[in-house]
C-alpha atoms as a PDB file:
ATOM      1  CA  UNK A   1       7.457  13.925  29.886  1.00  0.00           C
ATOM      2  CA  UNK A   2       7.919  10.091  27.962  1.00  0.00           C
ATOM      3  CA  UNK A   3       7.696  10.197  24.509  1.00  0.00           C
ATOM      4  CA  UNK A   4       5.039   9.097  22.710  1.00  0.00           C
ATOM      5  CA  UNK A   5       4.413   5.655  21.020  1.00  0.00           C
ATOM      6  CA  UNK A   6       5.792   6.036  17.477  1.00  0.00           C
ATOM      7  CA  UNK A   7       6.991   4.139  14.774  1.00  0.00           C
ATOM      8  CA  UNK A   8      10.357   4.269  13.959  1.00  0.00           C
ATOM      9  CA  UNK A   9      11.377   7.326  12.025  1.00  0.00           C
ATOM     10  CA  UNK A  10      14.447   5.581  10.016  1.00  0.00           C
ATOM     11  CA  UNK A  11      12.388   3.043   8.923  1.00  0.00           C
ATOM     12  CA  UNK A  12      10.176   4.304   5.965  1.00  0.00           C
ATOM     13  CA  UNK A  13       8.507   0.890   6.049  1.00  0.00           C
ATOM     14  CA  UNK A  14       7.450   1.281   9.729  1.00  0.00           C
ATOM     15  CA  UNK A  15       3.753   1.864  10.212  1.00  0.00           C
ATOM     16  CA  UNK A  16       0.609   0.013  10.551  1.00  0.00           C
ATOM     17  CA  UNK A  17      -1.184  -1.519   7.629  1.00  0.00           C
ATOM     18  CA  UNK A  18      -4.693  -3.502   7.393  1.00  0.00           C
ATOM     19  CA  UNK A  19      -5.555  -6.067   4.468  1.00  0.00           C
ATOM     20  CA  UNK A  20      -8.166  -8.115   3.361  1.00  0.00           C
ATOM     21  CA  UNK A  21      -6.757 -10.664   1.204  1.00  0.00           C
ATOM     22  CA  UNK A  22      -9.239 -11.653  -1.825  1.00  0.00           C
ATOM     23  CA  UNK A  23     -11.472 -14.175  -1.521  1.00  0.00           C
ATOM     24  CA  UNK A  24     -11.131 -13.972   2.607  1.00  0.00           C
ATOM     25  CA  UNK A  25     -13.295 -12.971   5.104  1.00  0.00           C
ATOM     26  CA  UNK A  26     -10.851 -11.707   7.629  1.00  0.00           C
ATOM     27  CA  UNK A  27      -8.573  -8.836   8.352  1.00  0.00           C
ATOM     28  CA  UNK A  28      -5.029  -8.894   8.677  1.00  0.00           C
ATOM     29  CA  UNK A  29      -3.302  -6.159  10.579  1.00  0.00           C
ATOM     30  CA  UNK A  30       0.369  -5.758  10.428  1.00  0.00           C
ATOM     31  CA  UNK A  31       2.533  -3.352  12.949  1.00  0.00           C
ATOM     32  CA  UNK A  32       6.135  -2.667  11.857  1.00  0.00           C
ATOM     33  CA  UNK A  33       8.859  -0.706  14.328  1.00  0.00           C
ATOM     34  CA  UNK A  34       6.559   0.305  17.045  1.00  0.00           C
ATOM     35  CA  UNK A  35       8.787   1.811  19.677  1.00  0.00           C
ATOM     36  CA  UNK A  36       7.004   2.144  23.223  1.00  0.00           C
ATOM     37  CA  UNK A  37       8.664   3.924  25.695  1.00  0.00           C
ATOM     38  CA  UNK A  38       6.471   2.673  28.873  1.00  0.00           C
ATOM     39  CA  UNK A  39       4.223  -0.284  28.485  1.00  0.00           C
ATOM     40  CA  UNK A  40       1.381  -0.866  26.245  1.00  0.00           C
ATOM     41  CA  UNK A  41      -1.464  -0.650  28.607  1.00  0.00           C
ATOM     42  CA  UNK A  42      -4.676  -0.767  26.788  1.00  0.00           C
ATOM     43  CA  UNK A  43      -5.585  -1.486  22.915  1.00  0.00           C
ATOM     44  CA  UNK A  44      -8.780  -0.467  21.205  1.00  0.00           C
ATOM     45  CA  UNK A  45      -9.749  -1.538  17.861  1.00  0.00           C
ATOM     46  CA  UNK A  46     -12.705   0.487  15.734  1.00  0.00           C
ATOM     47  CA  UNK A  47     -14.247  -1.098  12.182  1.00  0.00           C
ATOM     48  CA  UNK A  48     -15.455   1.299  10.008  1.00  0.00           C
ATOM     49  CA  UNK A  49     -17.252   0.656   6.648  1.00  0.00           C
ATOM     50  CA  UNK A  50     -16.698   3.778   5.076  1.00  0.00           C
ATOM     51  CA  UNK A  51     -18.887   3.040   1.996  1.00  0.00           C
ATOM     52  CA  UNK A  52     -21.719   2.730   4.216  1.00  0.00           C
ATOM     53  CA  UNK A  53     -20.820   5.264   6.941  1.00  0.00           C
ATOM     54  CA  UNK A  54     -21.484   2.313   9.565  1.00  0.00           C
ATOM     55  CA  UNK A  55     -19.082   1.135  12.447  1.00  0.00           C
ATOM     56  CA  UNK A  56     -18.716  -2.638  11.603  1.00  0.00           C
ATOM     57  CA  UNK A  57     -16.280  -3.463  14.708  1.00  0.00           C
ATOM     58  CA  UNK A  58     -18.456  -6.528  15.513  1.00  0.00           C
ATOM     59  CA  UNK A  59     -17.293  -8.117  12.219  1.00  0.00           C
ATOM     60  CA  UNK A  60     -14.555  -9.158  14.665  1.00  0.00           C
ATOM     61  CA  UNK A  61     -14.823 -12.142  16.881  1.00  0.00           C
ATOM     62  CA  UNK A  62     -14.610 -11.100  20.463  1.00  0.00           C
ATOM     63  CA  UNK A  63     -12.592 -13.867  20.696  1.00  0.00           C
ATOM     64  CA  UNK A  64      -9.594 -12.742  18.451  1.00  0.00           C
ATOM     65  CA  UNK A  65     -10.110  -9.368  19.404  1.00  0.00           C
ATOM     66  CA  UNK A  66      -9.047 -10.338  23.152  1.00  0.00           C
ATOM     67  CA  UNK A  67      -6.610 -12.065  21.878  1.00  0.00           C
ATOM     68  CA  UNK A  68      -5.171  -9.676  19.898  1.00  0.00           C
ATOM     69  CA  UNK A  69      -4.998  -6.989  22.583  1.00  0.00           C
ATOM     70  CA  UNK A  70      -3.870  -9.686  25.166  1.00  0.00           C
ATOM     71  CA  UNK A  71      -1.145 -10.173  23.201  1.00  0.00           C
ATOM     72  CA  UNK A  72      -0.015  -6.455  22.936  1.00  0.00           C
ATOM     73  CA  UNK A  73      -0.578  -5.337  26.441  1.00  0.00           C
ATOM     74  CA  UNK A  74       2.521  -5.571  28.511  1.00  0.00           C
ATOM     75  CA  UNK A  75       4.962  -5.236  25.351  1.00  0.00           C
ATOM     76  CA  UNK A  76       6.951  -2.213  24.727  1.00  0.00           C
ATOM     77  CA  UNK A  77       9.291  -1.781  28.184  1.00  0.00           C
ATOM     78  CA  UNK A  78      11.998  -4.869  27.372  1.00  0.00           C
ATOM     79  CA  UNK A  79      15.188  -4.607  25.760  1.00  0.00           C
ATOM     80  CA  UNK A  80      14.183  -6.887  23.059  1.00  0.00           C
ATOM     81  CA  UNK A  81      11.120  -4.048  22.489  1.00  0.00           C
ATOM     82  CA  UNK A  82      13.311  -0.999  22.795  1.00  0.00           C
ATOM     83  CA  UNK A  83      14.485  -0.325  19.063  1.00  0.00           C
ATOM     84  CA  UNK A  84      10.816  -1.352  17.702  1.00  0.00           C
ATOM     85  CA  UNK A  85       8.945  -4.236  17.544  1.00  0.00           C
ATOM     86  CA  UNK A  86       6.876  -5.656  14.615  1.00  0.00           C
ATOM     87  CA  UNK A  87       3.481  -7.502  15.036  1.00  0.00           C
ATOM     88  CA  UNK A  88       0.952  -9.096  12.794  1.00  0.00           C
ATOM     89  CA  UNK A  89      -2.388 -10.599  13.332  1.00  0.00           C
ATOM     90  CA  UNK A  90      -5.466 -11.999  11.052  1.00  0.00           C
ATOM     91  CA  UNK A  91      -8.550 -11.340  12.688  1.00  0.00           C
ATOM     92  CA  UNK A  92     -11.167 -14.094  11.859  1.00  0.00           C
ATOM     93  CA  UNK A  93     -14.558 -12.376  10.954  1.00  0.00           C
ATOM     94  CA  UNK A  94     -18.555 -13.322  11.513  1.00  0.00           C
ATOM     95  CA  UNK A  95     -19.514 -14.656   7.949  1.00  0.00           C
ATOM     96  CA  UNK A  96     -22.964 -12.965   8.678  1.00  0.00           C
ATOM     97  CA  UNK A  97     -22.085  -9.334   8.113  1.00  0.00           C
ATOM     98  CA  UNK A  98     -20.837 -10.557   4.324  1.00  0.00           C
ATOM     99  CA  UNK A  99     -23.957 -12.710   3.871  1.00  0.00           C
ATOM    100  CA  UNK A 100     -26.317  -9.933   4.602  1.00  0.00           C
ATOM    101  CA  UNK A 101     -24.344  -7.291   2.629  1.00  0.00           C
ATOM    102  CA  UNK A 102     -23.381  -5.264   5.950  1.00  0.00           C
ATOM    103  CA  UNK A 103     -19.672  -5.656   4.393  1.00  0.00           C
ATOM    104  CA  UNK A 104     -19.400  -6.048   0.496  1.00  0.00           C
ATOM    105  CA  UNK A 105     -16.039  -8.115   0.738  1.00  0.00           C
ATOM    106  CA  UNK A 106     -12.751  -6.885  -0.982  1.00  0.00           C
ATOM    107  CA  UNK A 107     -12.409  -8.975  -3.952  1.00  0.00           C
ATOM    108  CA  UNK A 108     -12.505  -9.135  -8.173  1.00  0.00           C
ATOM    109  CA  UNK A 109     -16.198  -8.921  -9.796  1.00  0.00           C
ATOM    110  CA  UNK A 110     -17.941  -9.120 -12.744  1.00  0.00           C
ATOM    111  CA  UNK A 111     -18.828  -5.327 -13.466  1.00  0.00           C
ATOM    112  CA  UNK A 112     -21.123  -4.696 -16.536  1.00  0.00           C
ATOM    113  CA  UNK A 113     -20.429  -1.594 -18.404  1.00  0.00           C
ATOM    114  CA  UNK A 114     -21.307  -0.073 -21.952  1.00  0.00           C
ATOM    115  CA  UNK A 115     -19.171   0.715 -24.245  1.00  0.00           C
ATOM    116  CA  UNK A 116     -18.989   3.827 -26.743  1.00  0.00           C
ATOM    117  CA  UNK A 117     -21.368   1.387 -28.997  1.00  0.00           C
ATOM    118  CA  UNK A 118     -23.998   0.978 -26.160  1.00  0.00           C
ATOM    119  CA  UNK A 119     -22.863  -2.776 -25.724  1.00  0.00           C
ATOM    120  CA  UNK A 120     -23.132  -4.662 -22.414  1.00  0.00           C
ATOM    121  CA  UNK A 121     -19.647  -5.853 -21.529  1.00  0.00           C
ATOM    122  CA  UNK A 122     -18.276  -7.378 -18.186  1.00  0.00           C
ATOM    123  CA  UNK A 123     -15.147  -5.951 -16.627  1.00  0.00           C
ATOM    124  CA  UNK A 124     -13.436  -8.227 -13.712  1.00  0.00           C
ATOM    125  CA  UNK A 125     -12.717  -5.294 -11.347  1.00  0.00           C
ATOM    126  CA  UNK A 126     -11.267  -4.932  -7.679  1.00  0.00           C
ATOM    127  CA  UNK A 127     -14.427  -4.098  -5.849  1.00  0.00           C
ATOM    128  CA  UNK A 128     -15.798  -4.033  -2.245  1.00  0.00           C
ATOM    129  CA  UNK A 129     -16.744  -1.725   0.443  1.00  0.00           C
ATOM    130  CA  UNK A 130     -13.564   0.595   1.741  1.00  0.00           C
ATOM    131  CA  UNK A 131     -13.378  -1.086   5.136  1.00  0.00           C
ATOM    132  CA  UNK A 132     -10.950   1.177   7.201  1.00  0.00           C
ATOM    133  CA  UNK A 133      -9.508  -0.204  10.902  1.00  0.00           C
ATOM    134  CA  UNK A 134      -8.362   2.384  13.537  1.00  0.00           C
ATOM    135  CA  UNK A 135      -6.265   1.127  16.179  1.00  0.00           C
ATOM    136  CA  UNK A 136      -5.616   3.355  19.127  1.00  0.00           C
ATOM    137  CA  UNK A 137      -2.588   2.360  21.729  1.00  0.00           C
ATOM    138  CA  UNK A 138      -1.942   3.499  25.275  1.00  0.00           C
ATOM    139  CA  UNK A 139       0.971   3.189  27.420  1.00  0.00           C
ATOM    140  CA  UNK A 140       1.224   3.078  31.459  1.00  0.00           C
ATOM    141  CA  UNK A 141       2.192   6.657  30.738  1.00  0.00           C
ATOM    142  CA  UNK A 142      -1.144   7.655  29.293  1.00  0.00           C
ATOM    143  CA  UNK A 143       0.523   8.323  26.018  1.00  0.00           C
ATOM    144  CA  UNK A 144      -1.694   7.966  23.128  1.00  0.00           C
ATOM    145  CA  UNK A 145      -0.402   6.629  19.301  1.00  0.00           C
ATOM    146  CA  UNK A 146      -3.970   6.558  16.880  1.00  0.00           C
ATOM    147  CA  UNK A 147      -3.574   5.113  13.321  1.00  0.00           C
ATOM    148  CA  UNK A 148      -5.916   3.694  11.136  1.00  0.00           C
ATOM    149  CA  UNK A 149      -4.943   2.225   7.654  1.00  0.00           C
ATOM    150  CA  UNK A 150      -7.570   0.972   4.961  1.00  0.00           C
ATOM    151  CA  UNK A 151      -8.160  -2.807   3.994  1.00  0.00           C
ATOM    152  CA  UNK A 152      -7.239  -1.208   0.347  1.00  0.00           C
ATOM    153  CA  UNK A 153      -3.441  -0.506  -0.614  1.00  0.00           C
ATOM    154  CA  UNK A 154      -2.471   3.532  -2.072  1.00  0.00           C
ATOM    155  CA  UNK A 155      -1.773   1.263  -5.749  1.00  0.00           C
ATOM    156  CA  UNK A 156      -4.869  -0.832  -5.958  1.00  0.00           C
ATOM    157  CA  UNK A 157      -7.859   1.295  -7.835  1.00  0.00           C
ATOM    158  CA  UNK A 158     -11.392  -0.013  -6.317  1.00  0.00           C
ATOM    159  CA  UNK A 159     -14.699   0.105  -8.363  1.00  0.00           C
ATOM    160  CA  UNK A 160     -17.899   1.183  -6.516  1.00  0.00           C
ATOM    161  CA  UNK A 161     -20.413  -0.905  -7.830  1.00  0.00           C
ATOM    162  CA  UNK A 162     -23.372   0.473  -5.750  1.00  0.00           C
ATOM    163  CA  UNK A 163     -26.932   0.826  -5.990  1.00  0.00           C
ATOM    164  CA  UNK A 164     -28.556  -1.284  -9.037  1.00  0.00           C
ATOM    165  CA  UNK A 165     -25.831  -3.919  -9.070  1.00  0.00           C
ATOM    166  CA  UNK A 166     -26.159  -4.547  -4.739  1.00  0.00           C
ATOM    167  CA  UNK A 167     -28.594  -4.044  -2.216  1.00  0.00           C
ATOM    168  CA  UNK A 168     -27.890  -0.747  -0.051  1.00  0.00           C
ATOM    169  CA  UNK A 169     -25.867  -1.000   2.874  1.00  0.00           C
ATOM    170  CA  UNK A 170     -26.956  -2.759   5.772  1.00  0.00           C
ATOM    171  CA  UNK A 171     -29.351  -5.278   3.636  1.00  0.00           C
ATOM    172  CA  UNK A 172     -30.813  -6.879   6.990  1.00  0.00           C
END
């Protein structure tokens, strides 16, 4: 039986990895050392706005997102593809989904607290909805490689600022 689409296992900085950079409304998703055996046959990409519990995959334009999978399918079975390949894409996003608070962007905010002394103070603090993107790869073989990464990094510390301070999820 083939192996399985993996990463490479001497690379400890092979993976896959999803961003938002602040102050932009579209994702970035970055591949590193992907070794396919066969041929990368299909691509499927899932949004999920964990915050909310909602599948936000039409944040995406269908545009880009054919795009992005027409430019995976087929890789994987050349000699340049053989010892891992890397791959990185920004997928432009539907302002509408940020403007009706479907998706509260990844960025810095204002965040009042109190203090010990029951004063008002405002914090800037690394806020926004925890936006996580699955990606799910098949090869000619019918091998299957599922990862999913979050639009936040293990070292950056996000403040949920729901209920008073935004509208619920899904503000339509």
């Amino acid at each position: 039986m083939p192996d399985q689409p993996q990463f490479d296992p001497t690379n400890p900085n092979s993976g896959f990895n999803a961003n938002q950079e602040l102050a932009s409304l579209s994702y970035k998703v970055d591949i590193v050392d992907l070794i396919v055996r066969g041929t990368i046959a299909s691509v499927d990409i899932q949004v999920l706005n964990i915050t909310c519990g909602t599948d936000v995959t039409d944040v995406i334009l269908p545009t880009a997102l054919e795009q992005f999978k027409n430019l995976l399918i087929g890789r994987g079975n050349t000699f340049a593809d053989a010892g891992g390949f890397n791959f990185s894409f920004t997928f432009p996003t539907d302002p509408r989904f940020f403007n009706d608070l479907r998706i509260l962007s990844k960025r810095i905010r204002g965040v009042r607290k109190l203090d010990a002394q029951g004063q008002v103070t405002i914090e800037d603090e690394l806020t926004g909805d925890d936006i996580v993107i699955i990606l799910t790869i098949r090869d000619t073989f019918g091998q299957v490689l599922r990862v999913d990464n979050s639009i936040f990094s293990g070292e950056e510390s996000r403040t949920e600022i729901r209920g008073s301070q935004v509208p619920a999820c899904g503000n339509l």
